[in-house]
C-alpha atoms as a PDB file:
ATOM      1  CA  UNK A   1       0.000   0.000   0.000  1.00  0.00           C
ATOM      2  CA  UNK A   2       1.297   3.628  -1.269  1.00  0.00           C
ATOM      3  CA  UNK A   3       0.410   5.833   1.957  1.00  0.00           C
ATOM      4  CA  UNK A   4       1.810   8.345  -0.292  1.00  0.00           C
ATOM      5  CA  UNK A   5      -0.423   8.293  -3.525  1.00  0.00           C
ATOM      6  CA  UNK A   6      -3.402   7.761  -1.317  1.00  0.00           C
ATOM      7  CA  UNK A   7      -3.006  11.211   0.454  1.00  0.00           C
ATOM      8  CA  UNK A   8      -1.379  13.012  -1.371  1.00  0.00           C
ATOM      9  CA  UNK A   9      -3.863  14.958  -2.798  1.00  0.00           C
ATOM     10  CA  UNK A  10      -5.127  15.427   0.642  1.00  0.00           C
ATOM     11  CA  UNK A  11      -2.187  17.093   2.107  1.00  0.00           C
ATOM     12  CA  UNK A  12      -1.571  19.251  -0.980  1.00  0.00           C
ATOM     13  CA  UNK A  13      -5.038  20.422  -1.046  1.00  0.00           C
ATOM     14  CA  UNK A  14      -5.483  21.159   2.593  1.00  0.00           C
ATOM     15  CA  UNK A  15      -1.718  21.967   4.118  1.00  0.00           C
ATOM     16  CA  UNK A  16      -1.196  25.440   5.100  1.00  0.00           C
ATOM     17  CA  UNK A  17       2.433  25.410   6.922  1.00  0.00           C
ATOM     18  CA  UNK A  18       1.622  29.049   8.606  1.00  0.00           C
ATOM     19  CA  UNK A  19       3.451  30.194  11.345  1.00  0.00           C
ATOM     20  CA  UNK A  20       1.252  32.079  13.064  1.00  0.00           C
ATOM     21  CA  UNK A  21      -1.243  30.550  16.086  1.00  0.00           C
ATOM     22  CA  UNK A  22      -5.144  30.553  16.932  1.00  0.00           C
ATOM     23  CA  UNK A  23      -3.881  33.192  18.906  1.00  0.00           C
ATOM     24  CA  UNK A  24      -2.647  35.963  16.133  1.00  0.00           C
ATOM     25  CA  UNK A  25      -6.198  37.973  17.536  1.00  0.00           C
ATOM     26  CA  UNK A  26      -6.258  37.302  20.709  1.00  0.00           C
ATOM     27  CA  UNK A  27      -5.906  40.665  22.081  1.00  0.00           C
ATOM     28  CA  UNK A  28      -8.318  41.921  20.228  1.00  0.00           C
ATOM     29  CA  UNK A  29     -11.287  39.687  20.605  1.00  0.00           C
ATOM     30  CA  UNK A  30     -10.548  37.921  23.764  1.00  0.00           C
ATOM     31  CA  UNK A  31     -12.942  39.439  25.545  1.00  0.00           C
ATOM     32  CA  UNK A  32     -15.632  38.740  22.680  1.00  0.00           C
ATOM     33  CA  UNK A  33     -14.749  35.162  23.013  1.00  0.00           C
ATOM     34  CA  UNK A  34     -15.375  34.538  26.796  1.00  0.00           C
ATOM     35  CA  UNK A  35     -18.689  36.144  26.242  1.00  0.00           C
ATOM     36  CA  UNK A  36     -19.997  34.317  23.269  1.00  0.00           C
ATOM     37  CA  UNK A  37     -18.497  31.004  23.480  1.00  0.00           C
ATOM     38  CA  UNK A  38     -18.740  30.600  27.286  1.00  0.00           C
ATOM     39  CA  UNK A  39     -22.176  31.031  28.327  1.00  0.00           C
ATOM     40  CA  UNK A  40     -21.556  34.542  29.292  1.00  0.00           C
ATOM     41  CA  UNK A  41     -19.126  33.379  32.236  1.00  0.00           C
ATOM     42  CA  UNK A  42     -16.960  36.974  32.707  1.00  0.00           C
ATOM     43  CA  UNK A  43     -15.024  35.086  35.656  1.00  0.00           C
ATOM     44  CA  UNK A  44     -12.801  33.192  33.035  1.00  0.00           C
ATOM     45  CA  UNK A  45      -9.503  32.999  33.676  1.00  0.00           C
ATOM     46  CA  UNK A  46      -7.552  33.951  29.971  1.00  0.00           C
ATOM     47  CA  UNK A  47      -3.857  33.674  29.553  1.00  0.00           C
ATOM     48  CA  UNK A  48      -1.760  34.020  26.739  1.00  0.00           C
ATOM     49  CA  UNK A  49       1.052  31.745  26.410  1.00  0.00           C
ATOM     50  CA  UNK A  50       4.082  32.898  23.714  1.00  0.00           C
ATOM     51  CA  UNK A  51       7.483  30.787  24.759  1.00  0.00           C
ATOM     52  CA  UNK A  52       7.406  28.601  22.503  1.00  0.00           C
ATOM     53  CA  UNK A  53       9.101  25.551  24.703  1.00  0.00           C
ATOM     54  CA  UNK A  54       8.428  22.009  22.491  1.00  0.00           C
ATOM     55  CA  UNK A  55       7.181  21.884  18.641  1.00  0.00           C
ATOM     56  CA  UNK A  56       6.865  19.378  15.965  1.00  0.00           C
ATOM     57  CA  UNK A  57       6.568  20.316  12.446  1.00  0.00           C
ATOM     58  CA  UNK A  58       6.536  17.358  10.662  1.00  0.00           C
ATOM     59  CA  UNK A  59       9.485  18.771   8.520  1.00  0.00           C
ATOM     60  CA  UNK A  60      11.680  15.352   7.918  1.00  0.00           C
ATOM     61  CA  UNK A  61       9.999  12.645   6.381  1.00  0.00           C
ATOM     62  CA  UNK A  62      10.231   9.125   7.794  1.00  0.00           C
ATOM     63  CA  UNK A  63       9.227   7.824  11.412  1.00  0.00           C
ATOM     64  CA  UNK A  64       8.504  10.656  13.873  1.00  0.00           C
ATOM     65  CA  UNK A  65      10.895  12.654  15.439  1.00  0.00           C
ATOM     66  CA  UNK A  66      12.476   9.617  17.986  1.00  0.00           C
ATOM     67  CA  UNK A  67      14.018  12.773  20.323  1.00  0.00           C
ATOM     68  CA  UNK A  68      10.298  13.276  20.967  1.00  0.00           C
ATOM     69  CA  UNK A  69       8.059  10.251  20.687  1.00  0.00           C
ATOM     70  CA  UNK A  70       7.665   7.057  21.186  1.00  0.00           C
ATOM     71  CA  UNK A  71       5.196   4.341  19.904  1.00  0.00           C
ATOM     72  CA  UNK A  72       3.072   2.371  22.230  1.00  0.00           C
ATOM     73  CA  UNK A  73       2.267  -1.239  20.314  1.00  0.00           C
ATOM     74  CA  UNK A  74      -0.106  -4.044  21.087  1.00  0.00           C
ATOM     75  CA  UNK A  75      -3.972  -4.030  22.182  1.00  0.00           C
ATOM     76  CA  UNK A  76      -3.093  -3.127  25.355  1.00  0.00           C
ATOM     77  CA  UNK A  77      -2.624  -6.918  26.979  1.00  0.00           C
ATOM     78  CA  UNK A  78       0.013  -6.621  29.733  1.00  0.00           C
ATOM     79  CA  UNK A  79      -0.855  -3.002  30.123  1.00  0.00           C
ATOM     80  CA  UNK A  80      -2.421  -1.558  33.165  1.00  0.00           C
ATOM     81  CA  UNK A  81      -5.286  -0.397  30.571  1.00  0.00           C
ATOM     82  CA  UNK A  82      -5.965  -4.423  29.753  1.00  0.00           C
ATOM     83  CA  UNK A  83      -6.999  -5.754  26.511  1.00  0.00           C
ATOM     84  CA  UNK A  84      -8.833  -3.361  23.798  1.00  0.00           C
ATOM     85  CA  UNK A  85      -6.760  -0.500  25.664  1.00  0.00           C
ATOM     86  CA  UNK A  86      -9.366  -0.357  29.271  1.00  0.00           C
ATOM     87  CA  UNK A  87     -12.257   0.981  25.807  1.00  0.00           C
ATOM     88  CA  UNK A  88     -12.788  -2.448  24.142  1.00  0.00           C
ATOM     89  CA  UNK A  89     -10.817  -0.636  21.248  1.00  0.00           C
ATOM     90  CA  UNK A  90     -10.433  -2.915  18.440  1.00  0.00           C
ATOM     91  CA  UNK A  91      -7.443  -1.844  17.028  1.00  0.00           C
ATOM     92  CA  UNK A  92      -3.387  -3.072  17.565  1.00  0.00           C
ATOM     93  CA  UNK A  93      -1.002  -0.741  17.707  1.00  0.00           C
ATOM     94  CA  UNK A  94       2.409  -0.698  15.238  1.00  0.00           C
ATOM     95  CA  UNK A  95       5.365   1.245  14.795  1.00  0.00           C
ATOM     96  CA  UNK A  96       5.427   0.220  11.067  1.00  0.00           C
ATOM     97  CA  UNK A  97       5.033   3.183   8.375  1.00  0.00           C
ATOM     98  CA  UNK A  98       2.371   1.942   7.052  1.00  0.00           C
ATOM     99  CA  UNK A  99       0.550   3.338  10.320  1.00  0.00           C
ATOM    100  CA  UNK A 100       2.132   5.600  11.360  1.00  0.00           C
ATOM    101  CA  UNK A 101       5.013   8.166   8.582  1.00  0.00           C
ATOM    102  CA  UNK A 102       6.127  11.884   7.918  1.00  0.00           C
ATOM    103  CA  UNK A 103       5.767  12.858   4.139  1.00  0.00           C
ATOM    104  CA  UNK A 104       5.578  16.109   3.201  1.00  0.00           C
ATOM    105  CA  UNK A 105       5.363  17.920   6.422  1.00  0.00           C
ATOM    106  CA  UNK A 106       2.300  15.769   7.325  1.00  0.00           C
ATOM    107  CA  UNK A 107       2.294  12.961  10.071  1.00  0.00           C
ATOM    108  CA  UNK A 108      -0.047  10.403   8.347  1.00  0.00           C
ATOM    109  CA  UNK A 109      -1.462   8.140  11.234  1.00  0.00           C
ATOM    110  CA  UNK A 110      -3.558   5.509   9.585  1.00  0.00           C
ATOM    111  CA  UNK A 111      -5.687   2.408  10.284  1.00  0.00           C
ATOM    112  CA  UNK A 112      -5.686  -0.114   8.254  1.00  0.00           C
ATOM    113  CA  UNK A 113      -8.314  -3.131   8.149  1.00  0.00           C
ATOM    114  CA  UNK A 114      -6.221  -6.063   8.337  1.00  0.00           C
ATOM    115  CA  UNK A 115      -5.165  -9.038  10.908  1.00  0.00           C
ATOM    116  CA  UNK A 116      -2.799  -8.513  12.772  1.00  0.00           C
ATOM    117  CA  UNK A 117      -1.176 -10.169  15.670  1.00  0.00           C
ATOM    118  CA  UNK A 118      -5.129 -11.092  16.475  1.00  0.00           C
ATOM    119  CA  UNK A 119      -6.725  -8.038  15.711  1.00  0.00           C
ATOM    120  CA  UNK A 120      -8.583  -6.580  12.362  1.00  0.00           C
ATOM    121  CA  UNK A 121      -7.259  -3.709  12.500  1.00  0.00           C
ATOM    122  CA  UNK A 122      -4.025  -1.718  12.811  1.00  0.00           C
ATOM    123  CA  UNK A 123      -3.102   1.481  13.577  1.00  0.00           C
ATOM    124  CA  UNK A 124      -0.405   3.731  15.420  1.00  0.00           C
ATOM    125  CA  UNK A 125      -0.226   5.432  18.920  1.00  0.00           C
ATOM    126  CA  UNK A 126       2.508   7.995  20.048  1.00  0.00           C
ATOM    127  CA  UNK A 127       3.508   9.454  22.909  1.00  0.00           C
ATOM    128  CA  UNK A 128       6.310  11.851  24.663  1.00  0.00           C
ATOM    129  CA  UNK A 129       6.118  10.129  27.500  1.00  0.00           C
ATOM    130  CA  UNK A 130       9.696  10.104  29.194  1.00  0.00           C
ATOM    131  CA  UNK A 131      10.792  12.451  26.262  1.00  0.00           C
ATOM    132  CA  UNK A 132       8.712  15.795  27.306  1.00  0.00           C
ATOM    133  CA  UNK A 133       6.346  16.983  29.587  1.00  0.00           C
ATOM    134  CA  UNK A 134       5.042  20.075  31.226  1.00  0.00           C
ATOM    135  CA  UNK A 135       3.186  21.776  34.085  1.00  0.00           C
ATOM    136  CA  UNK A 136       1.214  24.636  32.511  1.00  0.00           C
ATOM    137  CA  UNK A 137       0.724  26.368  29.617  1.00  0.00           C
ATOM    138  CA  UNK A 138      -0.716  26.060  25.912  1.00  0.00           C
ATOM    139  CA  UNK A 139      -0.754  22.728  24.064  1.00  0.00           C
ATOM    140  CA  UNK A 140      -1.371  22.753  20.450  1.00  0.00           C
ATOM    141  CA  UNK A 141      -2.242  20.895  17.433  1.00  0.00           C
ATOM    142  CA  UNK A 142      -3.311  21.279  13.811  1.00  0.00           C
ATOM    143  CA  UNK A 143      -5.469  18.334  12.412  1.00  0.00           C
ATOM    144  CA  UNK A 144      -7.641  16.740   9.887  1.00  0.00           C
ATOM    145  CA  UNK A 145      -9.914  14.211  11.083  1.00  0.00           C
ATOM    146  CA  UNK A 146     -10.693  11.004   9.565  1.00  0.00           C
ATOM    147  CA  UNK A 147     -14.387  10.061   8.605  1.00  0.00           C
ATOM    148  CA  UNK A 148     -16.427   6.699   9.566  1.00  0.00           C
ATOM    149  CA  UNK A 149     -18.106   5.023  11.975  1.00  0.00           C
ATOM    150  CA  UNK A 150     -16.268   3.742  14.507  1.00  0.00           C
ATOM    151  CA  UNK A 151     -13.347   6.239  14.396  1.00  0.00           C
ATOM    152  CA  UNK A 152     -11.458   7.549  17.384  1.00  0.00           C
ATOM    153  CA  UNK A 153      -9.048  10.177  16.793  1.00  0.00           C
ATOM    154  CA  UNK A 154      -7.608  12.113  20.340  1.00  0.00           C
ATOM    155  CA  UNK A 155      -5.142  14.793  21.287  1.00  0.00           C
ATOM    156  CA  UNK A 156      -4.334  14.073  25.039  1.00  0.00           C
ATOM    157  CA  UNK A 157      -2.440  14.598  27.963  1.00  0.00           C
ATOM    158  CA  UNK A 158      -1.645  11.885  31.230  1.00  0.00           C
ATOM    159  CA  UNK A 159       0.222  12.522  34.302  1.00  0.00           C
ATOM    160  CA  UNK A 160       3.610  11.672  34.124  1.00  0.00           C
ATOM    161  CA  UNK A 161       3.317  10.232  38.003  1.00  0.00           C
ATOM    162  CA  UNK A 162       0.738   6.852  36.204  1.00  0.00           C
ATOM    163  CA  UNK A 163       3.255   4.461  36.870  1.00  0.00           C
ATOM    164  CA  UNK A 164       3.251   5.522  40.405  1.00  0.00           C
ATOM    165  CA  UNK A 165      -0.139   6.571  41.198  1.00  0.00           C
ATOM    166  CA  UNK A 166      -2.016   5.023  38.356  1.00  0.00           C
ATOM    167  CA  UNK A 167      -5.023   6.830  36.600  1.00  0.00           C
ATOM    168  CA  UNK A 168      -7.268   7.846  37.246  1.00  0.00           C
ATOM    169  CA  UNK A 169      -5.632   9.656  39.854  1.00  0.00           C
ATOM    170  CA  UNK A 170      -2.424  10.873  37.608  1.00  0.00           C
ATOM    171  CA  UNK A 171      -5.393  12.868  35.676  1.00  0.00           C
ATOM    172  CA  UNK A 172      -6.380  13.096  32.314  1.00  0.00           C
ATOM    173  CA  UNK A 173      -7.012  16.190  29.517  1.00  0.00           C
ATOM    174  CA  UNK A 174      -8.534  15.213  26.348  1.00  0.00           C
ATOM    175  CA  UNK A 175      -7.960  18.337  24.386  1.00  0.00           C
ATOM    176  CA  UNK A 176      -9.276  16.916  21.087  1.00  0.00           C
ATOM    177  CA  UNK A 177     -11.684  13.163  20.962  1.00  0.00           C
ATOM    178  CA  UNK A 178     -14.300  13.078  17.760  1.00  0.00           C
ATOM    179  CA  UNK A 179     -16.366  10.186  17.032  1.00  0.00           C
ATOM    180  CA  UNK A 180     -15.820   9.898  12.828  1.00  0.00           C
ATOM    181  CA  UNK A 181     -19.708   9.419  12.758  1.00  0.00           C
ATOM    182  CA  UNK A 182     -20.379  12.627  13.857  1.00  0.00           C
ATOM    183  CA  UNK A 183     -17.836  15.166  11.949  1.00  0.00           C
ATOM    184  CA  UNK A 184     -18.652  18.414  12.835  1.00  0.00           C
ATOM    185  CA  UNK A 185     -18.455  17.653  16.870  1.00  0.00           C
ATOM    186  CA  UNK A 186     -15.386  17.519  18.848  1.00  0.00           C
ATOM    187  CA  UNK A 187     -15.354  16.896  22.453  1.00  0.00           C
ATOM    188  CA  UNK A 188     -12.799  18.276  25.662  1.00  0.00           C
ATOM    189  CA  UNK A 189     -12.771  16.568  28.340  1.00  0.00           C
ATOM    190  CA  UNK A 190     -11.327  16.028  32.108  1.00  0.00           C
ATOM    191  CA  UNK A 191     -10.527  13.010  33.985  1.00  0.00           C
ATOM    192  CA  UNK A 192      -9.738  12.302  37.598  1.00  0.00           C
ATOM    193  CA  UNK A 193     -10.213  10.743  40.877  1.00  0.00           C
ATOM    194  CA  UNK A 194     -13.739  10.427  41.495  1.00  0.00           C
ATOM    195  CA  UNK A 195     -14.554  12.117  37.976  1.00  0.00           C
ATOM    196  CA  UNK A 196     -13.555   9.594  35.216  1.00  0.00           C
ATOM    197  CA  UNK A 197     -15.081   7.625  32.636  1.00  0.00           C
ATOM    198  CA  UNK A 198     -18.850   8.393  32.259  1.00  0.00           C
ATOM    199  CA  UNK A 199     -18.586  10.372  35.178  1.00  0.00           C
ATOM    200  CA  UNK A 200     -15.941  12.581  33.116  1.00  0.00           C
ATOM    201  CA  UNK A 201     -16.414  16.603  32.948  1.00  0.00           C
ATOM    202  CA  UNK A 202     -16.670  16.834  29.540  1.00  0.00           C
ATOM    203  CA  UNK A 203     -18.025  19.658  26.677  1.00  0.00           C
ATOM    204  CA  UNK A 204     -18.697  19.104  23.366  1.00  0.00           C
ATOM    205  CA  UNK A 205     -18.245  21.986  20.446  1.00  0.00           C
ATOM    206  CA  UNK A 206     -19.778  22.140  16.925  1.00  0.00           C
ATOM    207  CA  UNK A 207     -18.718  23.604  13.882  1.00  0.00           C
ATOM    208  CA  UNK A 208     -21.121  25.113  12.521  1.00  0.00           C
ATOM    209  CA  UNK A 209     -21.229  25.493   8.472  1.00  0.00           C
ATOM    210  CA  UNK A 210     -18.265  23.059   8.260  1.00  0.00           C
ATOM    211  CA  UNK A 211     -16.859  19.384   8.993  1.00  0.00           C
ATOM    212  CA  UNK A 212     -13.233  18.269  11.091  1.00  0.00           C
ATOM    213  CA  UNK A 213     -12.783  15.761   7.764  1.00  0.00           C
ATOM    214  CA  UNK A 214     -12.925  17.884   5.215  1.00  0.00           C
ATOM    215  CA  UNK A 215     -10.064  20.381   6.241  1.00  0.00           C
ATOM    216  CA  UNK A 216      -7.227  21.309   8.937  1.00  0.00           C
ATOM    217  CA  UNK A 217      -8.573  22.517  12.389  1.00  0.00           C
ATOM    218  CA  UNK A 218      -6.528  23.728  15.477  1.00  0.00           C
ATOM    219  CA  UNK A 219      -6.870  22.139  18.926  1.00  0.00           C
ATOM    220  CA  UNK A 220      -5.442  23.464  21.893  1.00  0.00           C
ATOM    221  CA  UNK A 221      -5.910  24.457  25.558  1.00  0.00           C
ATOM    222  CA  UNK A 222      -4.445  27.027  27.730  1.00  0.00           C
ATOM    223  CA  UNK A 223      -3.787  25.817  31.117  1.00  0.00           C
ATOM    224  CA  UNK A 224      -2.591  27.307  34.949  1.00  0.00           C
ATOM    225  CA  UNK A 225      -2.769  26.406  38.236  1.00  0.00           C
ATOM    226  CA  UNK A 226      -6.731  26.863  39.142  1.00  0.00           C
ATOM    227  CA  UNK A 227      -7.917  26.517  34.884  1.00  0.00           C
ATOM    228  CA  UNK A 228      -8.093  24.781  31.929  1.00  0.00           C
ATOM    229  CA  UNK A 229      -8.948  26.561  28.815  1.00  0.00           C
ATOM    230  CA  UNK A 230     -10.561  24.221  25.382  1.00  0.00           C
ATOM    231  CA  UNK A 231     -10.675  26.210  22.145  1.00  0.00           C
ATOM    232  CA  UNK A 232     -11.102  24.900  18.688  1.00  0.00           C
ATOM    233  CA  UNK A 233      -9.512  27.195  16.385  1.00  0.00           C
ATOM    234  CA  UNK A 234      -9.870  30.806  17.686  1.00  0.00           C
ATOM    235  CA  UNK A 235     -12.890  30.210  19.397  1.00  0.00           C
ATOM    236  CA  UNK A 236     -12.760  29.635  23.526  1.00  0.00           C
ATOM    237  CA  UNK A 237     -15.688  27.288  23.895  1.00  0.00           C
ATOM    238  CA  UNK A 238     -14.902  25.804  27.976  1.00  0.00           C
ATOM    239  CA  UNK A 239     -13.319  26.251  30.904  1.00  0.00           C
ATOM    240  CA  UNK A 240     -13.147  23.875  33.793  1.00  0.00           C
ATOM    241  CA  UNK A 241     -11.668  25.042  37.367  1.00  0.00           C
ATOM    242  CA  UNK A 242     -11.654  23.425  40.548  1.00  0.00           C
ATOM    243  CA  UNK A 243     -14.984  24.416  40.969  1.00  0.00           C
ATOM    244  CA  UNK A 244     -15.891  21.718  38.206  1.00  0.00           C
ATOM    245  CA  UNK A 245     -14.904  18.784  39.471  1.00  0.00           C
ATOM    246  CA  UNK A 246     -16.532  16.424  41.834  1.00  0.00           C
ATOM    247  CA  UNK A 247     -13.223  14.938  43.530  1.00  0.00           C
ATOM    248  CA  UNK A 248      -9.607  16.401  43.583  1.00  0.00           C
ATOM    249  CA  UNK A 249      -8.105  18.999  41.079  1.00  0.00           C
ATOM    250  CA  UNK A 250      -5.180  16.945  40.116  1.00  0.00           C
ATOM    251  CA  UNK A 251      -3.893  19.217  37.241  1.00  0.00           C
ATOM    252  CA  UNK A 252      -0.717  20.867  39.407  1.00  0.00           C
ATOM    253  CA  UNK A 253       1.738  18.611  37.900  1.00  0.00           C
ATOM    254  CA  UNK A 254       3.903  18.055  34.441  1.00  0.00           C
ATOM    255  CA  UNK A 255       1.496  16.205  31.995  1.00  0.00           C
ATOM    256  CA  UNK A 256       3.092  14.326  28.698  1.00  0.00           C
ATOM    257  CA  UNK A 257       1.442  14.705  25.212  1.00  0.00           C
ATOM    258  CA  UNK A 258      -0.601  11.049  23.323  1.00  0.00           C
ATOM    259  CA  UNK A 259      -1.458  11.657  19.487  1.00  0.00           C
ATOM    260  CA  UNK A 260      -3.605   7.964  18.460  1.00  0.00           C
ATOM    261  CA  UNK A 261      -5.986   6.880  16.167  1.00  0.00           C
ATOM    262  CA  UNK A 262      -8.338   4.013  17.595  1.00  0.00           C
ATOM    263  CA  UNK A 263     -10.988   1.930  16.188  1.00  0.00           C
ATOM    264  CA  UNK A 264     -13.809   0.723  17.429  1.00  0.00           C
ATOM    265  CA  UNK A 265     -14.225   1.380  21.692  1.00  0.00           C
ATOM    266  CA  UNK A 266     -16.991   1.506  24.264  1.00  0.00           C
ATOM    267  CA  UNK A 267     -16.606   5.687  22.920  1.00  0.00           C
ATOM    268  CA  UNK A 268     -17.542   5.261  19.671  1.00  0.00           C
ATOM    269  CA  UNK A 269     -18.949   1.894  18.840  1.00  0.00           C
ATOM    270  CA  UNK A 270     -17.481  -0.647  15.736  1.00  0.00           C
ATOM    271  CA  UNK A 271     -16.890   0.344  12.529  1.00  0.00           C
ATOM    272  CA  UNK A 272     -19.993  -0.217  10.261  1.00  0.00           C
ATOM    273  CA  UNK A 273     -20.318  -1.478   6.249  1.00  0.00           C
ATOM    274  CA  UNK A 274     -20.178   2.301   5.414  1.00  0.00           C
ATOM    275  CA  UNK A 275     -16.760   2.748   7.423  1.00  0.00           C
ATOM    276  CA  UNK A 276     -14.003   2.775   4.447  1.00  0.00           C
ATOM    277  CA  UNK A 277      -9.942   1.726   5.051  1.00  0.00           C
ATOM    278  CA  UNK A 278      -7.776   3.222   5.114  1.00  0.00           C
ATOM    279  CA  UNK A 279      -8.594   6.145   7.356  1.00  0.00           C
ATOM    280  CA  UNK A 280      -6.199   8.837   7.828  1.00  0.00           C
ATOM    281  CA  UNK A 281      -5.460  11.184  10.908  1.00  0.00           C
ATOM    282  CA  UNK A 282      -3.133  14.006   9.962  1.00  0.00           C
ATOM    283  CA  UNK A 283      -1.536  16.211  11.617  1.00  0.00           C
ATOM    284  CA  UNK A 284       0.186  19.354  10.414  1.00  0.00           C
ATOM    285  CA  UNK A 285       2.235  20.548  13.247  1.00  0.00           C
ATOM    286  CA  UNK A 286       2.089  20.300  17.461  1.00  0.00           C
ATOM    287  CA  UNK A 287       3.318  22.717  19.663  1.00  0.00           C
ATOM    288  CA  UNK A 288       3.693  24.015  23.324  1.00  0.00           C
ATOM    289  CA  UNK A 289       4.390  27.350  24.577  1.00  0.00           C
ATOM    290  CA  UNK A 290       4.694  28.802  28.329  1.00  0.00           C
ATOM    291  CA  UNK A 291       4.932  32.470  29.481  1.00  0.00           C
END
């Protein structure tokens, strides 16, 4: 299979390598921004972030940058998480290229419907875990979404204390999840002790007049000591503060950065007849700044 001549039209029609962040306005419209987006919440808490600490470009093609990631592999068996990743995911996870390759200034994550090692399907996981992480600050990305049921893209953070404390108590932020069967919707999301799973403090955004498949969106939050900020592009659309949760604000601590495409999952539900392979999650650039 030619990852290559299957996207390249993709990446040629939608890449835009601009320098400039969701932020360029931010002075200027901030304040419209808490109002309209926020259900008219003046209390937020709005930072801007500009030292730029950590990025990721996608400049040299190959495997991803091994300085900064690393590749989780398998369905999750021996894993804390358990088989089908802790989500009855249906996916396993490679390092091969054909899941997971740079081309172009693109990272091309893709899952393939195959067997493999038990599984049906394949696809790729990575993570800076060990290689970078961070108390604080804004966390970035610039994607286009696959399409399909069953598809489980997700921009995410875990506390770098899980192997010692174990989640959910390490904490979770789930900056960017989208179910492929419903592509105008993205969802951002916290988890923690006593608020996890279903129980989760969650917010969902649509985009209106437009869908995450069909062109390059930018996820990011902005995050300090007593907030968390979601936005979606320009637009602030949640904030979640102590005050939010319903056990222990656990987000005081360096958090490292998961980019994975799943399949299948108690989030999302299987794939359907309608659900085409490959599907394709790519991602233009990530970054992290702090002040």
């Amino acid at each position: 299979m030619n990852l290559k001549n299957i996207n390249m039209n993709l990446i040629n029609k939608f890449k835009i390598k601009s320098k400039v962040t969701f932020f360029s306005f931010f002075m200027f419209t901030s304040f419209f921004f808490v109002i309209s987006s926020c259900s008219n919440d003046e209390t937020q808490t709005v930072v801007t972030f500009k030292d730029l600490v950590m990025q990721d470009e996608f400049d040299v093609d190959g495997a991803p940058d091994s300085s900064l990631w690393s590749f989780d592999i398998g369905n999750g068996e021996g894993t804390d998480a358990g088989p089908g990743w802790g989500n009855n995911e249906l996916q396993y996870y490679t390092d091969r290229t054909v899941n997971a390759t740079v081309q172009n200034g693109i990272l091309i994550i893709s899952a393939l419907k195959e067997s493999y090692n038990g599984a049906s399907y394949t696809s790729a996981k990575i993570t800076t875990k060990g290689k970078f992480d961070q108390a604080y600050g804004r966390f970035e990305t610039r994607m286009r979404l696959p399409y399909g049921q069953g598809m489980w893209p997700a921009f995410w953070l875990l506390g770098s204390n899980i192997d010692d404390i174990k989640w959910p108590n390490c904490g979770e932020i789930d900056i960017m999840e989208y179910r492929g069967q419903e592509p105008t919707i993205t969802i951002g999301t916290v988890h923690g002790p006593g608020y996890s799973g279903g129980q989760a403090i969650t917010k969902a955004y649509d985009l209106l007049n437009d869908r995450f498949d069909t062109g390059f969106h930018v996820f990011g939050i902005e995050w300090g000591p007593e907030y968390i900020n979601f936005y979606v592009d320009d637009v602030l659309y949640n904030q979640i503060t102590p005050a939010d949760v319903t056990g222990e604000w656990v987000f005081d601590q360096p958090f490292y950065i998961i980019i994975n495409l799943a399949v299948g999952g108690d989030f999302v539900g299987s794939p359907n007849n309608e659900t085409s392979f490959p599907q394709t999650l790519l991602v233009d650039y990530v970054r992290v700044y702090k002040k």
